[in-house]
Protein backbone atom coordinates (compact mmCIF):
# COMPACT_ATOMS: atom_id res chain seq x y z
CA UNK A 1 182.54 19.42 5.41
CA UNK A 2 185.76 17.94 7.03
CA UNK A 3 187.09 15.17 4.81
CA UNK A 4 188.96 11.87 5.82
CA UNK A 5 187.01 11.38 8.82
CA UNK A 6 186.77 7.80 10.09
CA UNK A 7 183.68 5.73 9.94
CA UNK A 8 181.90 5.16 13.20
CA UNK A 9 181.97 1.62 13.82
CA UNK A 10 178.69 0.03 12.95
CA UNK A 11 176.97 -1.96 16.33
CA UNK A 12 175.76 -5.33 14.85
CA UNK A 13 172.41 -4.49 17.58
CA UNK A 14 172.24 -0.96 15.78
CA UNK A 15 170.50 -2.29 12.47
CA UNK A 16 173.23 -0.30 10.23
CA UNK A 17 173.13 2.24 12.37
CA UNK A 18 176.80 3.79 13.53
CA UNK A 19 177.12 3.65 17.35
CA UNK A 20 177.12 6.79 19.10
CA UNK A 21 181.48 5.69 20.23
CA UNK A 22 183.96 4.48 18.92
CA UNK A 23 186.02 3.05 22.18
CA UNK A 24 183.69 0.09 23.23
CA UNK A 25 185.73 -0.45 26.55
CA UNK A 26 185.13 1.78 29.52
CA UNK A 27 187.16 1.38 32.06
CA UNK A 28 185.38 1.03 35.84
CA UNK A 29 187.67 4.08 37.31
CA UNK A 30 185.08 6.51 34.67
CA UNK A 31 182.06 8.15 35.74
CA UNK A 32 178.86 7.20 33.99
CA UNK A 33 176.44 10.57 33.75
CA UNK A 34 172.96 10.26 33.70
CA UNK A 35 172.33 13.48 34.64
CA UNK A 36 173.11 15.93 31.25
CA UNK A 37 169.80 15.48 29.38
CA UNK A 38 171.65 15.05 26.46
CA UNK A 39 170.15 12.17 23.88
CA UNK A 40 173.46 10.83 22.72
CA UNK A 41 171.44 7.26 21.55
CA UNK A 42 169.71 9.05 19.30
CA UNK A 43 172.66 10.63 17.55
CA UNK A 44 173.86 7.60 14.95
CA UNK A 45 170.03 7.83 13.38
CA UNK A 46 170.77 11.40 12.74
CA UNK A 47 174.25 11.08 11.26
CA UNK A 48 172.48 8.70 8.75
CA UNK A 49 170.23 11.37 7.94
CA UNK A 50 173.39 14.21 7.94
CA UNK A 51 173.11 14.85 3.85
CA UNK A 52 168.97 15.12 3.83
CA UNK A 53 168.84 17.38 6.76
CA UNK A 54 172.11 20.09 5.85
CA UNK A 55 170.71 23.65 5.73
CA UNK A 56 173.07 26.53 3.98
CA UNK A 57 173.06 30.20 5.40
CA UNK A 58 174.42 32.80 3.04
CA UNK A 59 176.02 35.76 4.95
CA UNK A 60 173.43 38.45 3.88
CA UNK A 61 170.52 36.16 5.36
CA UNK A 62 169.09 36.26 9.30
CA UNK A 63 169.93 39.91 9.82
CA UNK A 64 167.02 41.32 10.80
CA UNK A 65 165.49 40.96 14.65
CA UNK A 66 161.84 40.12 12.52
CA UNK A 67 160.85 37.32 10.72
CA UNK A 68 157.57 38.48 9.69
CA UNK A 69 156.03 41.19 10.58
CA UNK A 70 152.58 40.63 9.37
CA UNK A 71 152.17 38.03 12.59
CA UNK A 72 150.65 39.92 15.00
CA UNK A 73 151.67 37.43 17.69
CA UNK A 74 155.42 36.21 17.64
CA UNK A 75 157.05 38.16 14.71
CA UNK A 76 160.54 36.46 15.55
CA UNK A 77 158.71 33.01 14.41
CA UNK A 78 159.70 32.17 11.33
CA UNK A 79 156.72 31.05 8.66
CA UNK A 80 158.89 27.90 7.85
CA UNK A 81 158.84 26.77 11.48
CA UNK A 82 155.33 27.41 12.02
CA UNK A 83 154.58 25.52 9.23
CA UNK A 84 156.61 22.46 9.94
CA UNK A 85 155.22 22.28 13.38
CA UNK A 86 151.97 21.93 12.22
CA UNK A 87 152.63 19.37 10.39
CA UNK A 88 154.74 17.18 12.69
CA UNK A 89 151.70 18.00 15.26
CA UNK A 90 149.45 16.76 12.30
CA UNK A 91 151.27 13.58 11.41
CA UNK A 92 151.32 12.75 14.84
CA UNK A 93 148.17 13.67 16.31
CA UNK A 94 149.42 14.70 19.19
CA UNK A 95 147.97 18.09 19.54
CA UNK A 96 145.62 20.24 18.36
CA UNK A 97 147.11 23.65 16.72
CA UNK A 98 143.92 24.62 14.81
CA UNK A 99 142.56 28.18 16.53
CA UNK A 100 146.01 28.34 18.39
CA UNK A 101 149.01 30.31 18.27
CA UNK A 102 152.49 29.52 18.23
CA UNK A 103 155.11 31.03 20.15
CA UNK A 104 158.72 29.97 19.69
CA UNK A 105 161.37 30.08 22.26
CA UNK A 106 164.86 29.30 23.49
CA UNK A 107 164.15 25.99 24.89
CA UNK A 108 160.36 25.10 27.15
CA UNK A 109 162.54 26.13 29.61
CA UNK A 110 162.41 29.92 28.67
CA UNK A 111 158.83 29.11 27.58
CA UNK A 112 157.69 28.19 30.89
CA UNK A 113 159.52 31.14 32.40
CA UNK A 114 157.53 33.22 29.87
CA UNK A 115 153.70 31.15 30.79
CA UNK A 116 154.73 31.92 34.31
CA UNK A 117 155.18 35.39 33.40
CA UNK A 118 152.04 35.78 31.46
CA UNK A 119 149.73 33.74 33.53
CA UNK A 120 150.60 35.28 36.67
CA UNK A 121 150.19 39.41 35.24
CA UNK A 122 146.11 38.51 35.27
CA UNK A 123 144.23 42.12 36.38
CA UNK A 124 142.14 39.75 37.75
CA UNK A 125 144.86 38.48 40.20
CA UNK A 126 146.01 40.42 43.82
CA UNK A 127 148.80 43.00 42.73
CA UNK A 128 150.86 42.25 46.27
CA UNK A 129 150.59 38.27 46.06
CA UNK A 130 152.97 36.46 44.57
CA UNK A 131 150.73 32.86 42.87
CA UNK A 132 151.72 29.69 43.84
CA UNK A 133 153.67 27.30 40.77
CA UNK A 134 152.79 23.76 41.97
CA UNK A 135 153.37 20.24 40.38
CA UNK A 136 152.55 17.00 41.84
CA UNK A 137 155.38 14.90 43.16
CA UNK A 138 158.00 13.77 42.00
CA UNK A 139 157.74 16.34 39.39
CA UNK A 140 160.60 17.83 36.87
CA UNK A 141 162.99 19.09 38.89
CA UNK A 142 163.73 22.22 37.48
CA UNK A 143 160.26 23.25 38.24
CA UNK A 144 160.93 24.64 41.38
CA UNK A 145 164.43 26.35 40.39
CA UNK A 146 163.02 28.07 37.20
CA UNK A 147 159.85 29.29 39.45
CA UNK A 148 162.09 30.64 42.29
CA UNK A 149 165.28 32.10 40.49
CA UNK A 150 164.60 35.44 39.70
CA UNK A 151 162.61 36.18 42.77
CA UNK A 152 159.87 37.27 40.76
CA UNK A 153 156.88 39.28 42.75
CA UNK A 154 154.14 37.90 40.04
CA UNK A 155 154.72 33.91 41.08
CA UNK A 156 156.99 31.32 43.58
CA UNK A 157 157.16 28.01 44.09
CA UNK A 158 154.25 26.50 45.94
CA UNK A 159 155.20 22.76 46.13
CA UNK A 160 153.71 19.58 45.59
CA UNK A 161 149.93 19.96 43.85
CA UNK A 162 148.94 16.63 45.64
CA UNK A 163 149.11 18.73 49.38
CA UNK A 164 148.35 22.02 48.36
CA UNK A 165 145.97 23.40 50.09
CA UNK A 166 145.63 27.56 50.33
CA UNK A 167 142.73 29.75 49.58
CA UNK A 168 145.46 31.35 47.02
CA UNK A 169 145.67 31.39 43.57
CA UNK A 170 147.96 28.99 41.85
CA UNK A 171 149.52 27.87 38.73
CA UNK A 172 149.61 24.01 37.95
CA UNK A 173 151.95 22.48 35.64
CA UNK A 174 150.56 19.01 34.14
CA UNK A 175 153.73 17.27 32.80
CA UNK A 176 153.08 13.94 30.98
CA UNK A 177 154.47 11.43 30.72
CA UNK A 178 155.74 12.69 33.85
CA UNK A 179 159.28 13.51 34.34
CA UNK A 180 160.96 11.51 35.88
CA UNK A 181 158.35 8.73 36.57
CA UNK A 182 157.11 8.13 33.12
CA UNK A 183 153.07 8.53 34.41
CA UNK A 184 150.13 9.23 32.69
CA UNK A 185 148.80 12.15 34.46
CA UNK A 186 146.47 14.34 31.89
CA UNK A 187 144.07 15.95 34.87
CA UNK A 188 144.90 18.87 37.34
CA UNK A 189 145.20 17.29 40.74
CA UNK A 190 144.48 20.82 42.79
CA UNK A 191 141.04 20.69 44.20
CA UNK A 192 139.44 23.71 43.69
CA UNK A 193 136.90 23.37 46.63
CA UNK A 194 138.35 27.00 47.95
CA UNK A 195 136.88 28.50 44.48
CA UNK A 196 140.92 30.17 44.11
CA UNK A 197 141.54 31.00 40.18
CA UNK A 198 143.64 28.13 39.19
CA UNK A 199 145.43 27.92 35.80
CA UNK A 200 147.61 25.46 33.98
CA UNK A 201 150.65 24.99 32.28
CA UNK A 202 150.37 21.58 30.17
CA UNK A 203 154.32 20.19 29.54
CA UNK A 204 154.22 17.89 27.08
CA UNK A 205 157.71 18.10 25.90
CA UNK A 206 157.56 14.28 26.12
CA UNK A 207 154.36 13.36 24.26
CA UNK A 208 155.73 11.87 21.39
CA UNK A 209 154.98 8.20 19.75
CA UNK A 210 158.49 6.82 20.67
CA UNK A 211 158.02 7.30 24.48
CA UNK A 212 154.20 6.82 24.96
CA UNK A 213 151.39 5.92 23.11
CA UNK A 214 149.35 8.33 21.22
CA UNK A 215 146.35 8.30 23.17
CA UNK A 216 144.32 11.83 21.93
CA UNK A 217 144.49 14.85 20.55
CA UNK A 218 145.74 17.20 23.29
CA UNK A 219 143.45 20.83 23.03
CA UNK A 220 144.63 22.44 26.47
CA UNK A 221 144.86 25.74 26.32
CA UNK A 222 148.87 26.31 27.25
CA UNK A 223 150.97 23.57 25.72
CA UNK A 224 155.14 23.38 25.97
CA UNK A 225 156.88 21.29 23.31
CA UNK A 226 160.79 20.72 22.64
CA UNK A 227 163.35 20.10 19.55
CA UNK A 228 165.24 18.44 22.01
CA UNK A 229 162.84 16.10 23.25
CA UNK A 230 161.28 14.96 19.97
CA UNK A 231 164.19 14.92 17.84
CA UNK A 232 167.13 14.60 20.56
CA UNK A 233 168.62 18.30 19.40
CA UNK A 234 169.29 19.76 22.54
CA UNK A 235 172.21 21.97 21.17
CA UNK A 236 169.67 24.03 18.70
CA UNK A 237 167.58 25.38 21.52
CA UNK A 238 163.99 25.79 20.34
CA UNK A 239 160.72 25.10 21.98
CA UNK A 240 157.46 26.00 21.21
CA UNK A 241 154.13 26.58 23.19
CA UNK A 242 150.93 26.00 21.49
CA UNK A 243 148.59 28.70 23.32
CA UNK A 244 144.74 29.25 22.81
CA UNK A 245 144.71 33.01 23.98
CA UNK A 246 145.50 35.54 21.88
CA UNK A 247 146.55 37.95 25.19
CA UNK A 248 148.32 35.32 26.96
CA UNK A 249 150.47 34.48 23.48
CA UNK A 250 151.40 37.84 22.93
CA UNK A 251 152.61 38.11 26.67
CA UNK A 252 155.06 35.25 26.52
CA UNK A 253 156.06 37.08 23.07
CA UNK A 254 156.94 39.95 25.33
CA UNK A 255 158.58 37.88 28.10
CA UNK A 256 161.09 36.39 25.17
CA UNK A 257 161.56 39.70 23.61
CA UNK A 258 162.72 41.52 26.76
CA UNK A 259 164.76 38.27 27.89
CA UNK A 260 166.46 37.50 24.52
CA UNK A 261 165.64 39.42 22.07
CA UNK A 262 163.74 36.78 19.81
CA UNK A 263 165.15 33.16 19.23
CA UNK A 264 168.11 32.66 16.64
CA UNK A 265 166.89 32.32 12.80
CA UNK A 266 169.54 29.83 12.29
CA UNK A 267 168.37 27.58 15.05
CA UNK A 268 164.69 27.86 13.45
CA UNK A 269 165.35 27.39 10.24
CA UNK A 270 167.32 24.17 11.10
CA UNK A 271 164.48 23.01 13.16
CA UNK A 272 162.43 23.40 10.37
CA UNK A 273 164.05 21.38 8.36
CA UNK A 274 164.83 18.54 10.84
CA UNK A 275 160.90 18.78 10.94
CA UNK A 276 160.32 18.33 7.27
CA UNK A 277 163.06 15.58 6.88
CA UNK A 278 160.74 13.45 9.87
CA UNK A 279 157.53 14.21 8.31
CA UNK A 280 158.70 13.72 4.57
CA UNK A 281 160.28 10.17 5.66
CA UNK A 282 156.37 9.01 6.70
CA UNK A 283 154.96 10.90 3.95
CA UNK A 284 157.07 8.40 1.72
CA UNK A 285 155.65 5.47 3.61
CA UNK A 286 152.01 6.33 3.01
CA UNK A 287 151.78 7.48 -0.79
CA UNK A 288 155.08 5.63 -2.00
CA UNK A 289 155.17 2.28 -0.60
CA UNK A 290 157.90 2.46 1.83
CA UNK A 291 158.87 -0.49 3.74
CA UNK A 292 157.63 0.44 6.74
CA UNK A 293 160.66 -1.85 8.13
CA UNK A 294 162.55 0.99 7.30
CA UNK A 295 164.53 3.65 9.40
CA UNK A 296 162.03 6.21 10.57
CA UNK A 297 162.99 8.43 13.08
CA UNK A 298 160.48 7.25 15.86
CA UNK A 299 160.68 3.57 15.30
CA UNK A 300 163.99 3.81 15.33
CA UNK A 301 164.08 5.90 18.56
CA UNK A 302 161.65 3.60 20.23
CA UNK A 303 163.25 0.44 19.14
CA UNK A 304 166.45 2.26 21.14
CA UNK A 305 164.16 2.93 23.98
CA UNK A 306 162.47 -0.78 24.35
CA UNK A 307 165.56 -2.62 24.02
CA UNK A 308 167.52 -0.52 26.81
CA UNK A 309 164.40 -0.54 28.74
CA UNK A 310 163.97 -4.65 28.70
CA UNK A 311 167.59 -5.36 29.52
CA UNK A 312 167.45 -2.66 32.44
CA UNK A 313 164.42 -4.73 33.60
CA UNK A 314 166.15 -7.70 33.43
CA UNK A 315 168.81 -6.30 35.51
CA UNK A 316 167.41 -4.95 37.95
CA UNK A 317 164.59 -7.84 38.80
CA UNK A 318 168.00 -10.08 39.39
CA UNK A 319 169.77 -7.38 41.46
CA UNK A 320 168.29 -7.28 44.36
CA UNK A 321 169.41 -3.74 45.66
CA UNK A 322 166.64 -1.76 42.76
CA UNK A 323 163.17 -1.35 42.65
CA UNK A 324 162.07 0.76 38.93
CA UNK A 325 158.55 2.53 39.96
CA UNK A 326 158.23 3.54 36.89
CA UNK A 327 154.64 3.05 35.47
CA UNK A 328 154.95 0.18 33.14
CA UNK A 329 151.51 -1.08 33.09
CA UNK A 330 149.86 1.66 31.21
CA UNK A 331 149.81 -0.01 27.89
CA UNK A 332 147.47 1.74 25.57
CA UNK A 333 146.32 2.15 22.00
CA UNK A 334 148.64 4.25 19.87
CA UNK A 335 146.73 5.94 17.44
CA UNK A 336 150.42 6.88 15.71
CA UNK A 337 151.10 3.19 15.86
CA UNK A 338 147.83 1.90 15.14
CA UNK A 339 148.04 -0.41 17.77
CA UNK A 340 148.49 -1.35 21.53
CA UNK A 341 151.59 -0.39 23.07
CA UNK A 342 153.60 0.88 26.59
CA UNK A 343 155.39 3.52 27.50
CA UNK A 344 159.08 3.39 27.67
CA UNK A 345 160.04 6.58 29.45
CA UNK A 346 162.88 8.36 28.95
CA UNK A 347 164.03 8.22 32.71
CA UNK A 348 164.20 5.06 34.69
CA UNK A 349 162.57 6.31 38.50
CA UNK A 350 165.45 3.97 40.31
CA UNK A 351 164.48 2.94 44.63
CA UNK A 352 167.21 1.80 46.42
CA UNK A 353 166.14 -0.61 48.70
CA UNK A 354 168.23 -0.12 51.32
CA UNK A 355 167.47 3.31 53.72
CA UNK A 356 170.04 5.88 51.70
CA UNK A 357 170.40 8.15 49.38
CA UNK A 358 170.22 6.67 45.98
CA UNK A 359 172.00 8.70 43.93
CA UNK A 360 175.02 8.92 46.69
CA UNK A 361 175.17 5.06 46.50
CA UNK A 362 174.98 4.82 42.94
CA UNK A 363 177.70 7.13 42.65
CA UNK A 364 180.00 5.82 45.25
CA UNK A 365 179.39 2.28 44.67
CA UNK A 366 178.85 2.10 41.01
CA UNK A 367 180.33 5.40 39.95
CA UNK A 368 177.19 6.30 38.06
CA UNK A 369 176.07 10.53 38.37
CA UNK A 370 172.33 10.19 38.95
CA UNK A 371 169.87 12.90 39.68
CA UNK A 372 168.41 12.32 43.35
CA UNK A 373 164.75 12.24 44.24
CA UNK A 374 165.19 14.92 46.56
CA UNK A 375 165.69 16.92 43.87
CA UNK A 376 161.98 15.88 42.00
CA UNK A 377 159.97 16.96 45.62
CA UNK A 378 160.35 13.07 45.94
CA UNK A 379 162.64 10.93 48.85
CA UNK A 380 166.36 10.73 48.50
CA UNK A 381 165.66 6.77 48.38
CA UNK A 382 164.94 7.67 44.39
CA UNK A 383 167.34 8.64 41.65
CA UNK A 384 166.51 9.31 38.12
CA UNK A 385 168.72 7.62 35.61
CA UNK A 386 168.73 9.04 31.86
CA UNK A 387 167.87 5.71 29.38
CA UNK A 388 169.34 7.75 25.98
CA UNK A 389 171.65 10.08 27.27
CA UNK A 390 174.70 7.55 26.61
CA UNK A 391 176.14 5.91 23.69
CA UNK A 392 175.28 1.91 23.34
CA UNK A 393 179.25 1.23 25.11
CA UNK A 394 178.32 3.32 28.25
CA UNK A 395 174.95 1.68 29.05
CA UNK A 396 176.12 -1.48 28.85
CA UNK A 397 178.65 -0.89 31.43
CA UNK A 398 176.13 0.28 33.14
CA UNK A 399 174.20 -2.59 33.09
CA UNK A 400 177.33 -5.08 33.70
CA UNK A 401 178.26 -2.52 36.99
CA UNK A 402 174.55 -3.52 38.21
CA UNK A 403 174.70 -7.53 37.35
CA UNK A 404 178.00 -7.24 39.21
CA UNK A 405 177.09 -4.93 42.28
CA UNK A 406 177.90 -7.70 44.81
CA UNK A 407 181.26 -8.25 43.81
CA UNK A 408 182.25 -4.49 43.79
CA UNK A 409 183.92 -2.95 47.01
């Protein structure tokens, strides 16, 4: 540990909590970027938690390509990691694991390379006929980049599941809440009046209780999930899919295998024990009388999230030049929570009101990197902004550049 390091200064709006900079000015000739995916807001909570969650490698450890060879399914998954995902999963009650398997991976992004990859190699399926990957729009955009980049014969990108319409096979990705709108999607929109062989990929990387209410169990039978989405650790590069059939599991354990060999022990193990700090914080509240006032990881993370979210509102119903079509209205009971609550996404879905490109405005005007809607199958008129991917200094400039668009040349 490096010694003699100064203190983060402490935002009096932070609760205790260290703010994620130290310079609180930003000058207007800097860039904001909303367009990194990293969760920067959520790093302060974690420093807090620095001592709890340190893990210790010893040289001699990790050396081996297995972790266990007696799993018949992923043998680079380590038994620690399988075990603390079923028990976040359990805590939260967002999915079902129970007569699943697990199948770790470098990211959801290599995971849904790997469902792609096993979906699409079906006997059942034409040999010469690439199936279509479709997502209804605006969808992720990486979607159609991760479907198309390899040029794969097995599967392409087939655009927007709310027009398809071929007497082809396909592949749909359900993604909710939906990146980058925030909707609450759960049901395939492809109509299968041609009787095609339609399957599904089921991205839930999202589905956790400090973006969106807890609504159900999810059972479907190909589920992504993220580190980096729950927890905010982008850098540590593990996902995990949560896959009914036993073929299809041990085909995206071949996909991962012949892309990367198996997923770094280190970053598992470290997952692992992010994952037990979470769970062992609630487990505290429930048998030992915590305060439940106190700093767990998703209250904290949605407090973050709500109060961003209700000053952004504020901003934007006085600016003038905004529209947020994000779904706010879909309050629901959070059976996390135990009670009613919204969701606060983790993208506001900014319209510009005026007929251009929103993220070219925002950038030359305001000097804020967005993503553009073009890029989400949507209309350029959109740009996704990122609500945690900046410290608490940088989104309030932000904010002041909107209150003050009028007055900026």
């Amino acid at each position: 540990m490096v010694a003699n390091l100064p203190p983060l200064p402490t935002n009096k709006n932070n609760n205790g909590f260290p703010s994620s900079h130290i310079d609180s000015s930003l000058p207007y000739s800097s860039f904001i970027h909303f367009n990194r995916g990293d969760k920067v807001a959520l790093e302060s909570y974690w420093r807090k938690m620095s001592e709890e969650c340190a893990v210790v490698t010893k040289g001699w450890e990790f050396m081996s390509y297995a972790s266990d060879w007696s799993n018949s399914v992923c043998w680079f998954m380590t038994p620690e990691l399988i075990d603390a995902i079923k028990r976040l999963h359990a805590l939260v009650g967002n999915a079902d694991t129970d007569d699943s398997h697990l199948v770790v991976g470098n990211g959801a992004t290599q995971l849904f390379q790997a469902a792609l990859f096993a979906l699409s190699s079906s006997p059942s399926l034409s040999p010469h006929t690439p199936i279509n990957v479709v997502a209804a729009a605006p969808h992720y955009s990486g979607y159609p980049d991760e479907a198309d980049m390899v040029c794969s014969g097995l599967y392409k990108w087939g655009g927007d599941a709310l027009k398809y319409d071929k007497n082809e096979a396909y592949i749909e990705i359900v993604n909710y809440p939906n990146n980058p709108d925030g909707n609450i999607r759960t049901t395939p929109v492809v109509d299968n009046r041609y009787g095609c062989e339609g399957k599904l990929i089921h991205d839930l990387v999202f589905y956790w209780p400090h973006y969106t209410p807890i609504t159900h169990k999810a059972k479907h039978d190909l589920m992504l999930f993220s580190l980096s989405k729950c927890t905010g650790h982008n850098g540590s590069r593990i996902g995990w899919a949560i896959v009914k059939d036993i073929d299809i599991a041990r085909k995206m354990t071949r996909f991962i295998v012949l892309n990367s060999k198996g997923v770094s022990k280190e970053s598992q193990t470290r997952a692992a024990k992010i994952m037990e700090v979470l769970c062992d914080s609630y487990q505290s509240l429930r048998f030992d009388g915590y305060n439940k006032e106190s700093e767990l990881f998703f209250e904290y993370s949605r407090r973050v999230l709500k109060e961003r979210w209700e000053k952004l509102r504020e901003v934007i119903n006085k600016n003038g030049d905004f529209i947020l079509h994000n779904k706010f209205s879909q309050r629901a009971y959070c059976n996390f929570r135990n009670e009613s609550s919204e969701t606060y996404s983790a993208f506001g879905w900014l319209m510009c009101k005026k007929d251009e490109d929103c993220a070219i405005y925002l950038e030359k005007k305001l000097k804020v990197v967005a993503r553009s809607g073009n890029r989400f199958g949507s209309d350029p008129k959109f740009a996704r902004i990122e609500m945690i991917s900046t410290g608490d200094d940088e989104f309030e400039e932000f904010l002041d550049r909107l209150s003050n668009i009028k007055e900026i040349n």
